[in-house]
PDB file of N, CA and C in Angstrom:
ATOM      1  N   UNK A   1       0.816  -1.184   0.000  1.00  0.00           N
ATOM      2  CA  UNK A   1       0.000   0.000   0.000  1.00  0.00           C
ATOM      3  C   UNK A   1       0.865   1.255   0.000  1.00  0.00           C
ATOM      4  N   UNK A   2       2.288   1.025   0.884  1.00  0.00           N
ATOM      5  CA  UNK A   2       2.881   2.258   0.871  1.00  0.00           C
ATOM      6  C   UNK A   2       3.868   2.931  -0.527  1.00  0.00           C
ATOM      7  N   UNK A   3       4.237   1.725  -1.132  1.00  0.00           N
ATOM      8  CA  UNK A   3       4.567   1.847  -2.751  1.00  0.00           C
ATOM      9  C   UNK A   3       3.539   2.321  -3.876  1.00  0.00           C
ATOM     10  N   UNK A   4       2.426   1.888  -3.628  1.00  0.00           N
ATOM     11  CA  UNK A   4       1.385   3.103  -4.266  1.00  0.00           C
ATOM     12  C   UNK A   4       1.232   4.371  -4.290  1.00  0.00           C
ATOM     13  N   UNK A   5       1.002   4.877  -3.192  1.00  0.00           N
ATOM     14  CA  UNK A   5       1.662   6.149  -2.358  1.00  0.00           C
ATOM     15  C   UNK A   5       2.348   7.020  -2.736  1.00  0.00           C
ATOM     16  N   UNK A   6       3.470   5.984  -2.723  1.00  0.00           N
ATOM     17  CA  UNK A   6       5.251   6.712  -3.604  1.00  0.00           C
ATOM     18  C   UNK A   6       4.936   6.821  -4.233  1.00  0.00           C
ATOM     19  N   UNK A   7       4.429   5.833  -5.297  1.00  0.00           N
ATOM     20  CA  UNK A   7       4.272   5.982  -7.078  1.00  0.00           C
ATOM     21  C   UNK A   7       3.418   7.006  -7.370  1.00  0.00           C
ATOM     22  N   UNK A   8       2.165   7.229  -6.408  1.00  0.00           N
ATOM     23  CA  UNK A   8       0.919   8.752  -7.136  1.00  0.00           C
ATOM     24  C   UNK A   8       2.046  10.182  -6.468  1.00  0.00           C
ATOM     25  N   UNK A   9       2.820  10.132  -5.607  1.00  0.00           N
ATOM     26  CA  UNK A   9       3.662  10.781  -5.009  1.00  0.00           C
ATOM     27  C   UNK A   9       4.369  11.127  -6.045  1.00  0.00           C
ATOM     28  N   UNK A  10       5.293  10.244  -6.459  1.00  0.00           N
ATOM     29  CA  UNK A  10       6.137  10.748  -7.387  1.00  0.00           C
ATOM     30  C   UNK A  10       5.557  11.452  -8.732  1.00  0.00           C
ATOM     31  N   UNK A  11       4.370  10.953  -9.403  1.00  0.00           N
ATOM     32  CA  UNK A  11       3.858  10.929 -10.650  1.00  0.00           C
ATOM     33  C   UNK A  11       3.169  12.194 -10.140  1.00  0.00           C
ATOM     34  N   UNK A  12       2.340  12.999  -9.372  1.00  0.00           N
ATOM     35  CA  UNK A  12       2.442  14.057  -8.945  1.00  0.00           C
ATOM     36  C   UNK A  12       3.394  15.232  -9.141  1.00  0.00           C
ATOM     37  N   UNK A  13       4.630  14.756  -8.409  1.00  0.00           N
ATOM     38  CA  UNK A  13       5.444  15.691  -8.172  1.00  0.00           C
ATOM     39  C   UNK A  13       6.107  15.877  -9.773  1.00  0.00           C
ATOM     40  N   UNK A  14       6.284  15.031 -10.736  1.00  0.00           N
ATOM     41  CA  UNK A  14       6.647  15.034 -12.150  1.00  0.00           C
ATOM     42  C   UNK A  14       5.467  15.649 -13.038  1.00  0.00           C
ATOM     43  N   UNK A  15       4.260  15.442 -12.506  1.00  0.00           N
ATOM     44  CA  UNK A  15       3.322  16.293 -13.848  1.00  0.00           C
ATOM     45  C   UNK A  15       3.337  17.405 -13.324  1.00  0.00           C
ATOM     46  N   UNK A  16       3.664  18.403 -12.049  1.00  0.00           N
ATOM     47  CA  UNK A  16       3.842  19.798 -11.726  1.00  0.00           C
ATOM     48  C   UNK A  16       4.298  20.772 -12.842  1.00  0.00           C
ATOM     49  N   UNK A  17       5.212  20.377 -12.689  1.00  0.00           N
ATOM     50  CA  UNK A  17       6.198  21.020 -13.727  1.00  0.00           C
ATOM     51  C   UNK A  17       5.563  21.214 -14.931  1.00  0.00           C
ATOM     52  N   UNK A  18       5.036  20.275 -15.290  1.00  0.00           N
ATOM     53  CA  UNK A  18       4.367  20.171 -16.765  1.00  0.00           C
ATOM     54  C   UNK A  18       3.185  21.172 -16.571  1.00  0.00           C
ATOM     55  N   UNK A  19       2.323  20.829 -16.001  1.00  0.00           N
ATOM     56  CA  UNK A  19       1.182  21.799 -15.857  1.00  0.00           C
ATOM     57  C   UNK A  19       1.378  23.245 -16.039  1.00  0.00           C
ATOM     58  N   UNK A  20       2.575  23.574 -15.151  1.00  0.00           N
ATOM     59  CA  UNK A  20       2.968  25.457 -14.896  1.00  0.00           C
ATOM     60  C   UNK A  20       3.317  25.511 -16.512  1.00  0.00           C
ATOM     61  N   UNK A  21       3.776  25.084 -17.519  1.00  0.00           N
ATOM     62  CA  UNK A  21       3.634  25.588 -18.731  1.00  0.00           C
ATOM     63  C   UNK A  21       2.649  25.779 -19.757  1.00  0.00           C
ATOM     64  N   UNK A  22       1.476  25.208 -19.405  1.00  0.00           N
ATOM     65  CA  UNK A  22       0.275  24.923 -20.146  1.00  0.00           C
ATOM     66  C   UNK A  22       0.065  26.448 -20.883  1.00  0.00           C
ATOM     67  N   UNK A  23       0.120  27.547 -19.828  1.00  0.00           N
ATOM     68  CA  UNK A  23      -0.288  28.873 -20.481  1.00  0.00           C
ATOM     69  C   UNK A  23       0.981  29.367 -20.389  1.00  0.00           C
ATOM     70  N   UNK A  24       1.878  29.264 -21.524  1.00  0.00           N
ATOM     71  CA  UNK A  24       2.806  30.136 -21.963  1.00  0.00           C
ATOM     72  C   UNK A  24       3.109  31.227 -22.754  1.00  0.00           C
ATOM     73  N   UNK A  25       2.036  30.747 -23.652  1.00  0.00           N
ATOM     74  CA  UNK A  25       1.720  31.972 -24.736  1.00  0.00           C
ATOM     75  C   UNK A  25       1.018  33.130 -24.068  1.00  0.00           C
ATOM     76  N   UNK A  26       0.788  34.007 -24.936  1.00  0.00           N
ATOM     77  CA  UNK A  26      -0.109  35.160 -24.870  1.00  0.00           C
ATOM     78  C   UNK A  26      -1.401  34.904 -25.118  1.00  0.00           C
ATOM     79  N   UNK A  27      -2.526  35.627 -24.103  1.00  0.00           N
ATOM     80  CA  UNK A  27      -3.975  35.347 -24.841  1.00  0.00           C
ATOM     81  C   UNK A  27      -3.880  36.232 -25.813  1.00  0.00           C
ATOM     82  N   UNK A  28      -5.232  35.465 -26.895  1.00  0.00           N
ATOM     83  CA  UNK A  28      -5.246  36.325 -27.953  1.00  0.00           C
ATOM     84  C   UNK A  28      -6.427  37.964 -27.476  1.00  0.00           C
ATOM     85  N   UNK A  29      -6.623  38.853 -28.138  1.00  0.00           N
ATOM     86  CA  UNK A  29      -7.180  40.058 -28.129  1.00  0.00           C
ATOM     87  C   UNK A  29      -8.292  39.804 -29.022  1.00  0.00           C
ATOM     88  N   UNK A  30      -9.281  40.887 -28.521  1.00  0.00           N
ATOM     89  CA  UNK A  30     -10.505  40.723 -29.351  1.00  0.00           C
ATOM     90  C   UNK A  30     -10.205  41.312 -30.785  1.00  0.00           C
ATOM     91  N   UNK A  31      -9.133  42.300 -31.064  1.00  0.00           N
ATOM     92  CA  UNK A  31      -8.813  42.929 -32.338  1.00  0.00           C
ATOM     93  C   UNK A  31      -7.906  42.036 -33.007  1.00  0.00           C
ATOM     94  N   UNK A  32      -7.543  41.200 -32.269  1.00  0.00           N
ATOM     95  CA  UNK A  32      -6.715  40.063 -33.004  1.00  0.00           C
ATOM     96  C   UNK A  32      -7.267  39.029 -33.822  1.00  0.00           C
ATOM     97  N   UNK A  33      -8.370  38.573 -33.123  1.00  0.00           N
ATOM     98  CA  UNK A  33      -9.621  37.889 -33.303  1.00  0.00           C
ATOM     99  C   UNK A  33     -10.340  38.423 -34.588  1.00  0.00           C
ATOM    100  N   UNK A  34     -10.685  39.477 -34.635  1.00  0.00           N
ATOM    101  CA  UNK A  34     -11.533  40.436 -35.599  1.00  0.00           C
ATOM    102  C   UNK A  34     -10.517  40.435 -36.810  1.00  0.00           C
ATOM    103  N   UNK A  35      -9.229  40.939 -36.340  1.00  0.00           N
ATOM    104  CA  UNK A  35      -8.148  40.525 -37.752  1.00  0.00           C
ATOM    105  C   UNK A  35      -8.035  39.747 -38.642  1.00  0.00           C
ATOM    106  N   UNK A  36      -8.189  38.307 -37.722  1.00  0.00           N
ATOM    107  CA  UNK A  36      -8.205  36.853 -38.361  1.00  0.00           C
ATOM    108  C   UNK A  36      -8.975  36.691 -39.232  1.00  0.00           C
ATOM    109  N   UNK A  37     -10.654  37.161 -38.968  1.00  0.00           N
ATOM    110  CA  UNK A  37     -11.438  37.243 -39.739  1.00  0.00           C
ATOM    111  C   UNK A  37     -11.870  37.911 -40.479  1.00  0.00           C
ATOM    112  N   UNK A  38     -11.200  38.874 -40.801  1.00  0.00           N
ATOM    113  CA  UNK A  38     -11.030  39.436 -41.412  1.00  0.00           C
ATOM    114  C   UNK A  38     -10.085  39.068 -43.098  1.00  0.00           C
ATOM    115  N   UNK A  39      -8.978  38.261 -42.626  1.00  0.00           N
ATOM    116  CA  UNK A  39      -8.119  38.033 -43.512  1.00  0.00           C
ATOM    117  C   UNK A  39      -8.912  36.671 -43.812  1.00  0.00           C
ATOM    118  N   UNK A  40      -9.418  35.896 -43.059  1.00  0.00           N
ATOM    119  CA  UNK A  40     -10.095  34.619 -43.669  1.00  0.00           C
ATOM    120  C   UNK A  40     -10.928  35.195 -44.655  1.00  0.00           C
ATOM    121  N   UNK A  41     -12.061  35.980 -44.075  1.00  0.00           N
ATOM    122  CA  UNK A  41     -13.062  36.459 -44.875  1.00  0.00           C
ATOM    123  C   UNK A  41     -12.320  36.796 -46.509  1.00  0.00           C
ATOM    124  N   UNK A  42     -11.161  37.191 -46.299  1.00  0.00           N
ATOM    125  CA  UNK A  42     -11.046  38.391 -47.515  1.00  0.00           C
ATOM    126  C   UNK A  42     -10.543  36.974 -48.434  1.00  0.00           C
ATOM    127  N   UNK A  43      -9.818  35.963 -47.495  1.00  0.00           N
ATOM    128  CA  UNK A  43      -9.469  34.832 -48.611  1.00  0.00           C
ATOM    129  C   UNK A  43     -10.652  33.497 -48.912  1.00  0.00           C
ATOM    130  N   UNK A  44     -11.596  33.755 -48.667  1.00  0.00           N
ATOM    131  CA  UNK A  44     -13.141  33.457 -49.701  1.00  0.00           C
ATOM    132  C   UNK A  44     -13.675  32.868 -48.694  1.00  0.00           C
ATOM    133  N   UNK A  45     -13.508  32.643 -47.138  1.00  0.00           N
ATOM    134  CA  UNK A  45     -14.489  32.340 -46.320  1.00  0.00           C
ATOM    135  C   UNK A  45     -15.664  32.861 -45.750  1.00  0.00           C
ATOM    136  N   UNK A  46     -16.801  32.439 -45.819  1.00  0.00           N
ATOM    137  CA  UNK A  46     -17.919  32.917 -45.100  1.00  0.00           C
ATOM    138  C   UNK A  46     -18.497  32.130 -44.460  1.00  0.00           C
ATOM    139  N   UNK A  47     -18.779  32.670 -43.236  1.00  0.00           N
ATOM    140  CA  UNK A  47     -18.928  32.336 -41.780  1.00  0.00           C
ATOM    141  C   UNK A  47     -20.133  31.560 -42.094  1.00  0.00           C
ATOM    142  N   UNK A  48     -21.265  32.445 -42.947  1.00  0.00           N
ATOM    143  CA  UNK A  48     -22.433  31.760 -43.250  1.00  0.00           C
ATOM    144  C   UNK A  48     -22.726  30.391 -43.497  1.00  0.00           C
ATOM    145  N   UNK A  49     -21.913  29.939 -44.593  1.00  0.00           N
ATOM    146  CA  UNK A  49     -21.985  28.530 -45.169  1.00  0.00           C
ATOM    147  C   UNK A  49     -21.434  27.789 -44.123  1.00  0.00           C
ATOM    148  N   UNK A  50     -22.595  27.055 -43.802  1.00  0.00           N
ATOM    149  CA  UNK A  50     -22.116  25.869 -42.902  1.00  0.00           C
ATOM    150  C   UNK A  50     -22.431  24.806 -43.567  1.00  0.00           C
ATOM    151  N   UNK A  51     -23.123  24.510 -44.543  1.00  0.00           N
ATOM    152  CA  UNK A  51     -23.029  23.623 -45.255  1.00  0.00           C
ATOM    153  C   UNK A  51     -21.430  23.096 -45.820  1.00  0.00           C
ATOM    154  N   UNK A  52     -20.832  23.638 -45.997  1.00  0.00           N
ATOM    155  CA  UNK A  52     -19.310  23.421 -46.305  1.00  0.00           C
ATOM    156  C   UNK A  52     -18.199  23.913 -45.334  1.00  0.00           C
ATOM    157  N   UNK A  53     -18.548  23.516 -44.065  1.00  0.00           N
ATOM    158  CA  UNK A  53     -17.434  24.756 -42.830  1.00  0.00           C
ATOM    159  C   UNK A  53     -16.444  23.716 -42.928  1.00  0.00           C
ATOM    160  N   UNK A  54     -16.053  22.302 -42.792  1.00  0.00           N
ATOM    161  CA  UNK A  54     -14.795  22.256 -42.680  1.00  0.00           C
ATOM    162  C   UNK A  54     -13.909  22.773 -43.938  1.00  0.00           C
ATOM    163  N   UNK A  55     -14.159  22.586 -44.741  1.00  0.00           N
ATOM    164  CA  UNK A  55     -13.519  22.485 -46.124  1.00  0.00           C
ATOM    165  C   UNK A  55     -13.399  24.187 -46.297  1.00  0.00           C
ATOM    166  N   UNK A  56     -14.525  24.758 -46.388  1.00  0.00           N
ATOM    167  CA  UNK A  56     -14.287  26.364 -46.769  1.00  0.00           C
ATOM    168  C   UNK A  56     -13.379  27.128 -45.848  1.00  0.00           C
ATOM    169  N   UNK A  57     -13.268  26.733 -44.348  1.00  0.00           N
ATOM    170  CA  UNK A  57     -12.248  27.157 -43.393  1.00  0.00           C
ATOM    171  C   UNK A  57     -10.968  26.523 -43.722  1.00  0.00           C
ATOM    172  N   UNK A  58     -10.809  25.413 -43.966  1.00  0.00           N
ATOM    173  CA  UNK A  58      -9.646  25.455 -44.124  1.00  0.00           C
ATOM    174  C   UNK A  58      -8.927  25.995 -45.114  1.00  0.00           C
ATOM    175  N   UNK A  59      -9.338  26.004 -46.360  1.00  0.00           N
ATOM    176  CA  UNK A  59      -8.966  26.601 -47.760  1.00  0.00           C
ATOM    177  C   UNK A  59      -8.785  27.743 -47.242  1.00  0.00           C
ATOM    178  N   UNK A  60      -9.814  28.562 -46.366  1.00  0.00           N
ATOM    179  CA  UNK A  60      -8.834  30.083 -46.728  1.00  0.00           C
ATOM    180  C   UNK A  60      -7.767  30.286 -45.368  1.00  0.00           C
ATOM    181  N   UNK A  61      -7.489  29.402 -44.687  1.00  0.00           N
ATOM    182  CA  UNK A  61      -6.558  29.183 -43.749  1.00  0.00           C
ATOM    183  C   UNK A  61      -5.169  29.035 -44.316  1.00  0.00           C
ATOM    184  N   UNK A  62      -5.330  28.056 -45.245  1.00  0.00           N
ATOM    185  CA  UNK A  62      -4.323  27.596 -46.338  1.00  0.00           C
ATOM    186  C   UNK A  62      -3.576  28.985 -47.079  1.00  0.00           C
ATOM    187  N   UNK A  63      -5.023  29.888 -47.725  1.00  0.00           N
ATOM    188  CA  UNK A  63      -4.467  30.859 -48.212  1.00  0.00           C
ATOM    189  C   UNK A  63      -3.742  32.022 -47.541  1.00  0.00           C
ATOM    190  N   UNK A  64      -4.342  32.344 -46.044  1.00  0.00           N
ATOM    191  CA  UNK A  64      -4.104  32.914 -44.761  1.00  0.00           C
ATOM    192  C   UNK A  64      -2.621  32.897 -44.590  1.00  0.00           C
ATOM    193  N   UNK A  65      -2.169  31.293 -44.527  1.00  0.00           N
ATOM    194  CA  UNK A  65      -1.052  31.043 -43.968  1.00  0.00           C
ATOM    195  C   UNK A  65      -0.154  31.372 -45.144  1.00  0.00           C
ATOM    196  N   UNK A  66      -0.138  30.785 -46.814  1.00  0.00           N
ATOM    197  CA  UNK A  66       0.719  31.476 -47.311  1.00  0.00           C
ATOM    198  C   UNK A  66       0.910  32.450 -47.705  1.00  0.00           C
ATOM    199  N   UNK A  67      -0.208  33.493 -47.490  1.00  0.00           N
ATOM    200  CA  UNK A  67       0.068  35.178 -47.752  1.00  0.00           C
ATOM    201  C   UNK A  67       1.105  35.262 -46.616  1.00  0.00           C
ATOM    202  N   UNK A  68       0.790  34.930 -45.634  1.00  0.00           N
ATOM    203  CA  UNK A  68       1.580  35.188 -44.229  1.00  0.00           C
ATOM    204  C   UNK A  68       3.269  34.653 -44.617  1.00  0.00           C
ATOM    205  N   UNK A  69       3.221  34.225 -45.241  1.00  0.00           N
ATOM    206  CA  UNK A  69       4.679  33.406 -45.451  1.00  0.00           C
ATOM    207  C   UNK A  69       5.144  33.568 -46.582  1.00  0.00           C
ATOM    208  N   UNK A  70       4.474  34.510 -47.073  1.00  0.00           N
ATOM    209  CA  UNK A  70       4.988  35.333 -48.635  1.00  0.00           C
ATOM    210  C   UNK A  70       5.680  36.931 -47.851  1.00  0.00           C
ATOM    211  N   UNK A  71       4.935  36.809 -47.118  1.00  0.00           N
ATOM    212  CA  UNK A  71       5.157  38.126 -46.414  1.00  0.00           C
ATOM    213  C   UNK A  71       6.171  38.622 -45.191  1.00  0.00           C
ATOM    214  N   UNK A  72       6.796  37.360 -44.979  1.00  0.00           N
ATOM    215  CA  UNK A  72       7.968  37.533 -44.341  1.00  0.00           C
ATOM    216  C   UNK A  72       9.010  37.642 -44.738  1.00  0.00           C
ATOM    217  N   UNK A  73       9.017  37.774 -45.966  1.00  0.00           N
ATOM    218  CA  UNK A  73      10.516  36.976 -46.429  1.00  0.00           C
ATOM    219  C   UNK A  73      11.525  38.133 -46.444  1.00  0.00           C
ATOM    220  N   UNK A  74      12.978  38.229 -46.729  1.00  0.00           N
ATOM    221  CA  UNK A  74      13.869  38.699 -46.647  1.00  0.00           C
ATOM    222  C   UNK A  74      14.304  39.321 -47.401  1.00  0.00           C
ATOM    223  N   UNK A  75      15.336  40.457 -47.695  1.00  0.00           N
ATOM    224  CA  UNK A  75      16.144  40.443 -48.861  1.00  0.00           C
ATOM    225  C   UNK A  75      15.011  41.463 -49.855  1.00  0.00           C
ATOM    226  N   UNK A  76      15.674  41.733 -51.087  1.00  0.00           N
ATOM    227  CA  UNK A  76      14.683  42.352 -52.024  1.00  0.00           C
ATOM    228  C   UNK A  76      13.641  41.690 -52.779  1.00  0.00           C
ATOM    229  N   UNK A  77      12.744  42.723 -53.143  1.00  0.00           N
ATOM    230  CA  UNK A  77      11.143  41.712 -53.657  1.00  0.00           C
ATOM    231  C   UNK A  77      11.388  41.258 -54.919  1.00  0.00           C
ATOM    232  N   UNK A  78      11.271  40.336 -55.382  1.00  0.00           N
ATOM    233  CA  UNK A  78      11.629  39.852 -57.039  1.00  0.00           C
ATOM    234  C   UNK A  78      10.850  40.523 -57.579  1.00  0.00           C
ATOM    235  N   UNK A  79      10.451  41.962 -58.029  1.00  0.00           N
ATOM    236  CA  UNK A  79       9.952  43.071 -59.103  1.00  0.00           C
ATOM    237  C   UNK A  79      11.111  43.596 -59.039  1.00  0.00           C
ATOM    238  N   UNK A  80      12.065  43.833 -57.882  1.00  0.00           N
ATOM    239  CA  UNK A  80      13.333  44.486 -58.129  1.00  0.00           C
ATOM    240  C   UNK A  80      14.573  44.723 -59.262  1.00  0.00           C
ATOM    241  N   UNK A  81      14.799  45.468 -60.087  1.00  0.00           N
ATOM    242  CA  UNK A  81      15.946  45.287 -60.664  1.00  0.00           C
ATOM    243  C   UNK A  81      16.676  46.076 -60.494  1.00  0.00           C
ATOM    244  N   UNK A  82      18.115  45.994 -61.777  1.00  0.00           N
ATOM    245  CA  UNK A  82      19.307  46.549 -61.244  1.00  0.00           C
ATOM    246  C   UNK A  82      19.773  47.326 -62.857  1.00  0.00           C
ATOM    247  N   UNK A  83      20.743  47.909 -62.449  1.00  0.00           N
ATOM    248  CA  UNK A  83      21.417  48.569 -63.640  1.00  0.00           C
ATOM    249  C   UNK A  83      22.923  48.570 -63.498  1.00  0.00           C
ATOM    250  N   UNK A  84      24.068  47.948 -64.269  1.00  0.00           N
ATOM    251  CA  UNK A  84      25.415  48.784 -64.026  1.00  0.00           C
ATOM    252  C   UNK A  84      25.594  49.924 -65.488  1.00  0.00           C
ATOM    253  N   UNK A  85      27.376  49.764 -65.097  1.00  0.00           N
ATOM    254  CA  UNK A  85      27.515  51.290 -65.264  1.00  0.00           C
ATOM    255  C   UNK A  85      27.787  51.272 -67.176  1.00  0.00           C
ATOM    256  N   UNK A  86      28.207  52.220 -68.145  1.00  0.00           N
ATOM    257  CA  UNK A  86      28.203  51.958 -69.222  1.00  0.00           C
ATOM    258  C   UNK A  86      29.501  50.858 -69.629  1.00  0.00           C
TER     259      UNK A  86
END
């Protein structure tokens, strides 16, 4: 009985730790929120159609995420050009 004990004892004292990280991030904001849907909306989702919600959310999630990842990038924009000298 007293090795049981130990064992919820120990397994206790090891998921602690774990727990205190659960909320690490930031909550999100209501204008953050409104943003999102904003950019979903604009990439062809509507809230309305529920006849098609998994599929229509994800598609403009898809599109969401690679505007977002077009939009980080580095360095000069490929419309850029150059000129040297004569």
């Amino acid at each position: 009985m007293k090795s049981i004990i130990k064992a919820f004892a120990v397994a206790a004292l090891v998921a602690a730790p774990l727990a205190s990280f659960a909320q690490s991030s930031q909550p999100v904001t209501r204008a953050q929120v409104r943003e999102e849907l904003v950019q979903l909306e604009k990439a062809g989702y509507n809230p309305n159609d529920w006849l098609n919600y998994p599929a229509n959310i994800q598609h403009a999630e898809a599109i969401v995420a690679q505007q977002n990842s077009n939009n980080t990038a580095y360095g000069a924009g490929t419309s850029s050009t150059s000129q040297s000298g004569k």
